[in-house]
Protein backbone atom coordinates (compact mmCIF):
# COMPACT_ATOMS: atom_id res chain seq x y z
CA UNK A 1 -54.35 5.41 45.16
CA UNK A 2 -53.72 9.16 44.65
CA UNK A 3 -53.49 9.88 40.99
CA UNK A 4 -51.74 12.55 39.46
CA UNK A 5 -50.89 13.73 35.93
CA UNK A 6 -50.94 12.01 32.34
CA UNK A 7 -47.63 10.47 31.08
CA UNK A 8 -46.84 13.87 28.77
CA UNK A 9 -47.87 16.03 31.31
CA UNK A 10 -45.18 14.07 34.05
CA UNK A 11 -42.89 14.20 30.89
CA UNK A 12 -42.92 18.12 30.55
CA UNK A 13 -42.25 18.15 34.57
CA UNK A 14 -39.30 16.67 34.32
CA UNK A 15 -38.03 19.63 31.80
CA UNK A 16 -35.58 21.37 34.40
CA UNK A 17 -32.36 21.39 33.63
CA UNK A 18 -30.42 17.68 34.64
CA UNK A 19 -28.62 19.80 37.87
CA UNK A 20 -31.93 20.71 39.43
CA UNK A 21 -33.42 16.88 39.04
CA UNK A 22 -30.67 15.82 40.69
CA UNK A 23 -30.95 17.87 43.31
CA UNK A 24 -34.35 17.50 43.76
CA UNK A 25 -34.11 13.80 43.28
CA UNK A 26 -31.65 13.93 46.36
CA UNK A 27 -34.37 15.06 48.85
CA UNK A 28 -37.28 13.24 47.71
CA UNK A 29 -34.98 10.35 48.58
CA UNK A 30 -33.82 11.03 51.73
CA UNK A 31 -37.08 12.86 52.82
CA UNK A 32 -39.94 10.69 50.96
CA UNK A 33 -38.32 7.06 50.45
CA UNK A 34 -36.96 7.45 53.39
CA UNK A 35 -33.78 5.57 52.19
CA UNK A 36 -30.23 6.47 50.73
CA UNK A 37 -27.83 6.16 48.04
CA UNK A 38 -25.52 3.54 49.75
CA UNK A 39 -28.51 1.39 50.50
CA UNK A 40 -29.64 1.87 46.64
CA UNK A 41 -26.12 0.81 45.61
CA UNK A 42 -26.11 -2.51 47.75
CA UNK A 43 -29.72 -3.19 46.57
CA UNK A 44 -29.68 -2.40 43.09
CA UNK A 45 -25.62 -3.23 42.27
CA UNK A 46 -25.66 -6.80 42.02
CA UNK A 47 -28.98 -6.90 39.95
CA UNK A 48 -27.25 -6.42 36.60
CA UNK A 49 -27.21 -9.92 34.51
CA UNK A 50 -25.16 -10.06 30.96
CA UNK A 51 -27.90 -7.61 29.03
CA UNK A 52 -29.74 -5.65 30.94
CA UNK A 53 -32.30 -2.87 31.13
CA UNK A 54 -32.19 0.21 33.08
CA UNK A 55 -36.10 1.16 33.13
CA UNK A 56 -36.70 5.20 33.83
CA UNK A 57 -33.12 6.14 33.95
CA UNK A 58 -33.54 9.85 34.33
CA UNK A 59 -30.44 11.44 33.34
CA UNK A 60 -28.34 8.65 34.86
CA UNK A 61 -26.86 9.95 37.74
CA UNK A 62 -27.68 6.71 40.14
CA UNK A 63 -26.86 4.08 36.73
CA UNK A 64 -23.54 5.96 36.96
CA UNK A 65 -22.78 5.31 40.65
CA UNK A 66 -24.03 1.68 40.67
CA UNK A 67 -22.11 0.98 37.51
CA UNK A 68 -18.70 2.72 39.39
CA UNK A 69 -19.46 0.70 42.97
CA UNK A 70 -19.89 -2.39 40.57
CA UNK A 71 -16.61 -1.52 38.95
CA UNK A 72 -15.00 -1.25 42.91
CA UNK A 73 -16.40 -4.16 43.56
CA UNK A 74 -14.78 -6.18 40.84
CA UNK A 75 -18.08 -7.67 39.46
CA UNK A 76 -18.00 -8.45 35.23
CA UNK A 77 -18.71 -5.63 33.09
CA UNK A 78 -22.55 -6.03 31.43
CA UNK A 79 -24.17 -4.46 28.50
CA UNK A 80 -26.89 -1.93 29.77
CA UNK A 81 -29.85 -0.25 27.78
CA UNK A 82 -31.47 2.54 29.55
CA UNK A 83 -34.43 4.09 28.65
CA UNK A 84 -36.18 7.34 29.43
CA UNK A 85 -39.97 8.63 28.68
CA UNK A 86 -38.66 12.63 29.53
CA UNK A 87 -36.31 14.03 26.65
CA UNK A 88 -34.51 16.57 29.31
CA UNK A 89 -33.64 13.85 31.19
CA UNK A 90 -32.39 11.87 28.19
CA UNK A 91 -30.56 14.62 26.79
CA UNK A 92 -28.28 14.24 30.32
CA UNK A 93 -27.72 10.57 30.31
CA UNK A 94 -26.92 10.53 26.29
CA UNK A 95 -23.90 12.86 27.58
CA UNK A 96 -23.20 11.20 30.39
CA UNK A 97 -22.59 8.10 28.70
CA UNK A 98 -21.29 9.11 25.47
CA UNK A 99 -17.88 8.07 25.72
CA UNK A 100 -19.30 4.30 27.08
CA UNK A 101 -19.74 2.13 24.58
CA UNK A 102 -21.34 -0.52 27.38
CA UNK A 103 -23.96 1.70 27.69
CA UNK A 104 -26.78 2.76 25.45
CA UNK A 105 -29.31 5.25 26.16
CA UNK A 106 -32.81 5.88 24.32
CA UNK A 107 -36.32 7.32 24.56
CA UNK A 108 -39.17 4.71 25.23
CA UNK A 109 -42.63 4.45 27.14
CA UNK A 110 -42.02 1.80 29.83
CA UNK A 111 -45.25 0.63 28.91
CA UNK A 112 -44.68 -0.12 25.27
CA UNK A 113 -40.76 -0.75 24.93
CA UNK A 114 -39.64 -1.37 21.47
CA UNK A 115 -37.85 -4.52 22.33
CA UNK A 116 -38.32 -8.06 21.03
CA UNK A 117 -39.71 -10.43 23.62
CA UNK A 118 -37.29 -11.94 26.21
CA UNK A 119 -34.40 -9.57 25.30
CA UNK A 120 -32.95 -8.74 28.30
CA UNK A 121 -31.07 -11.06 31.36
CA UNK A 122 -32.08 -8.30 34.44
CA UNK A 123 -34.26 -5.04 34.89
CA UNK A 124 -34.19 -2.30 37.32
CA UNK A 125 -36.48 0.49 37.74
CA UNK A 126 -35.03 3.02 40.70
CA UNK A 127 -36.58 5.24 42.36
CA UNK A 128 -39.41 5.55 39.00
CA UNK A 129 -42.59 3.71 39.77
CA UNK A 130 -44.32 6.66 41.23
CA UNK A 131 -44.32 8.80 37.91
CA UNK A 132 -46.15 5.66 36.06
CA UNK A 133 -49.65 6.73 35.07
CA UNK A 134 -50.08 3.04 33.40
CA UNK A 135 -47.80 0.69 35.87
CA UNK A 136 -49.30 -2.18 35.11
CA UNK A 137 -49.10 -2.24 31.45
CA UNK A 138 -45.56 -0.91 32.19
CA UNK A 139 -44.50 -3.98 34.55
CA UNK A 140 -46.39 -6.25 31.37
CA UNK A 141 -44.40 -4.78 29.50
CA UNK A 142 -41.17 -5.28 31.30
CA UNK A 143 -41.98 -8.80 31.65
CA UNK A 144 -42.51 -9.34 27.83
CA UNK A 145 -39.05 -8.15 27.29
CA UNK A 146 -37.42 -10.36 29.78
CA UNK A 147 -36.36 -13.63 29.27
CA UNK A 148 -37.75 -16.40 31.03
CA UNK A 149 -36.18 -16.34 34.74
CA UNK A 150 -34.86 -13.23 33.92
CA UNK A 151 -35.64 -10.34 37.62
CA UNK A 152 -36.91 -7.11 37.63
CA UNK A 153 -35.53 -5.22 41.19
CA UNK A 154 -37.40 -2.04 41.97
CA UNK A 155 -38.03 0.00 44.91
CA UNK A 156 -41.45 1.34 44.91
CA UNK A 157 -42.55 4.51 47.04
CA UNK A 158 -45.32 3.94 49.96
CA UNK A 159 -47.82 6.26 51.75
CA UNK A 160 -45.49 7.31 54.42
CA UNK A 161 -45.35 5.98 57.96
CA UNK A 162 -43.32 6.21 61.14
CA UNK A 163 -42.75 9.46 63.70
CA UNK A 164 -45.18 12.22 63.25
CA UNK A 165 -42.66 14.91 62.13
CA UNK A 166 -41.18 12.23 59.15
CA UNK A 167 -44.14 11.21 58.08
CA UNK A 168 -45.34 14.75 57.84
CA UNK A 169 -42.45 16.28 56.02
CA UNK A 170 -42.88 12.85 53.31
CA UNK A 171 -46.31 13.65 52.94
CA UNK A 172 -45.73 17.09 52.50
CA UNK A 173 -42.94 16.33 49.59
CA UNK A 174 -45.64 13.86 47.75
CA UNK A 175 -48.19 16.27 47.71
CA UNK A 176 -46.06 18.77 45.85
CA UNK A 177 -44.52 16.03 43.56
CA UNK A 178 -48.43 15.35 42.41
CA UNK A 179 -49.00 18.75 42.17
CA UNK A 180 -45.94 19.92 40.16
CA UNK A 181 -46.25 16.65 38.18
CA UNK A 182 -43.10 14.36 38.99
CA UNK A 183 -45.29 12.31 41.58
CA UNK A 184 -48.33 10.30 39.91
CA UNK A 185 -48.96 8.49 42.77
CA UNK A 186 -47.49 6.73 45.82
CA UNK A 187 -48.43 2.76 46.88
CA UNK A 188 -50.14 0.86 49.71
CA UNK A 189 -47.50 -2.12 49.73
CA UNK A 190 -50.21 -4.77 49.54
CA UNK A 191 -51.94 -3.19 46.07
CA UNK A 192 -48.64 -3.11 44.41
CA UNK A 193 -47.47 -6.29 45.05
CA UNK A 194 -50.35 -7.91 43.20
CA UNK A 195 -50.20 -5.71 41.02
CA UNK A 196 -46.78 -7.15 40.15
CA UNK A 197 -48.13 -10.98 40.69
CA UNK A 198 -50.91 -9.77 38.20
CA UNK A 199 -48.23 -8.60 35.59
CA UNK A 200 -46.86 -12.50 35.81
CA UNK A 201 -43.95 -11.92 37.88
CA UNK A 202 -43.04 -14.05 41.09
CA UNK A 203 -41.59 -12.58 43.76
CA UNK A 204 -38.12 -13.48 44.91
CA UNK A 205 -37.35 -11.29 47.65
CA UNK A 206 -38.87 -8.29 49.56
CA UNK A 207 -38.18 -5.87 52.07
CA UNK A 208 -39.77 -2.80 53.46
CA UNK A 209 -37.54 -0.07 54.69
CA UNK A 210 -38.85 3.36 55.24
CA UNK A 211 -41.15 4.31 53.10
CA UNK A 212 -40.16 2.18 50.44
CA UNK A 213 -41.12 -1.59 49.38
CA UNK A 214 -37.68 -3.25 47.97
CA UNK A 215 -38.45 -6.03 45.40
CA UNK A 216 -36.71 -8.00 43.14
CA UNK A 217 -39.49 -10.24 40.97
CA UNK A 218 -38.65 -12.69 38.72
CA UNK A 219 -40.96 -13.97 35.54
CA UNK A 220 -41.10 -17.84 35.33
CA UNK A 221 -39.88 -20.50 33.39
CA UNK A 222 -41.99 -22.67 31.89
CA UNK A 223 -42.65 -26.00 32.34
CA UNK A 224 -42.57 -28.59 29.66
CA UNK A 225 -45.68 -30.38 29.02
């Protein structure tokens, strides 16, 4: 696995103003996941259960748009928590949701969340995993804070494939996200998904499309002696 930069370090490159992220965020998207909004909104809109976590929001431009196709598509209303590691990107979703009182926004370290255990119903971490320096004490983590049979959905960057020209143009975006610090590292799809089957999570449903694996893992109940 390609590694890039410390946690503080990633933190600092995610400094621009909310506009630019955005913006940015839009092509590393299209060009390096190789996927798009409408297929984010179908995979990550019905993952919301009564209290639930929105892991790496950024400054909640996609939580915004799921939350608004949920609302089209008539499904309950749910209390959401997102967290952020970046304070720029904070700053943005703090304003964005200041007038929702459904919504609460704070800073955290994915990998130490200052949540009692099995707090949250759901998780979702969007478009994020790459810019973990520590992603399995980070999907621990997560799990701690769910309760039992309580999913996690995520969509996790891979080492591109396909055509020449696509896979060059993906590779070419990674290699400037490590460099300017917003790209720790991408995944070979069989490494992460033990790495989530180490963190204690079973897996409920997967799909690979583009460059992206699609998950949605769910921590277990347990059994009565």
């Amino acid at each position: 696995m390609t590694k890039g930069k410390t946690r503080d370090e990633i933190a600092e490159a995610y400094s621009s103003e909310p506009w630019w992220y955005d913006i940015r965020g839009f092509f590393i998207l299209t060009f390096a996941y190789n996927s798009t909004i409408n297929t984010q909104l179908r995979f990550f809109g019905p993952h919301f259960g009564p209290n639930h976590l929105e892991v790496a929001c950024g400054t909640g431009t996609l939580l915004e748009l799921v939350l608004r196709w949920r609302k089209w598509k008539k499904m309950k209303p749910v209390k959401v928590t997102g967290i952020d590691y970046a304070p720029s990107m904070l700053a943005g979703a703090k304003k964005r949701f200041a007038n929702d009182p459904q919504v609460q926004v704070q800073h955290a370290d994915a990998a130490n969340l200052p949540f009692p255990d099995a707090s949250f119903d759901t998780a979702n971490i969007a478009n994020s995993i790459h810019c973990f320096p520590t992603v399995d004490e980070a999907l621990r983590d997560i799990n701690r804070v769910l309760k039992p049979g309580g999913t996690l959905a995520a969509n996790v960057l891979l080492y591109p494939d396909g055509i020449a020209p696509l896979r060059w143009a993906a590779q070419n975006i990674n290699d400037w996200g490590i460099k300017k610090g917003i790209l720790y590292s991408p995944f070979e799809q069989q490494d992460i998904r033990q790495r989530f089957l180490a963190a204690g999570y079973e897996i409920a449903r997967e799909f690979k499309a583009g460059n992206t694996w699609n998950v949605v893992a769910r921590k277990p109940v347990k059994k009565e002696a």
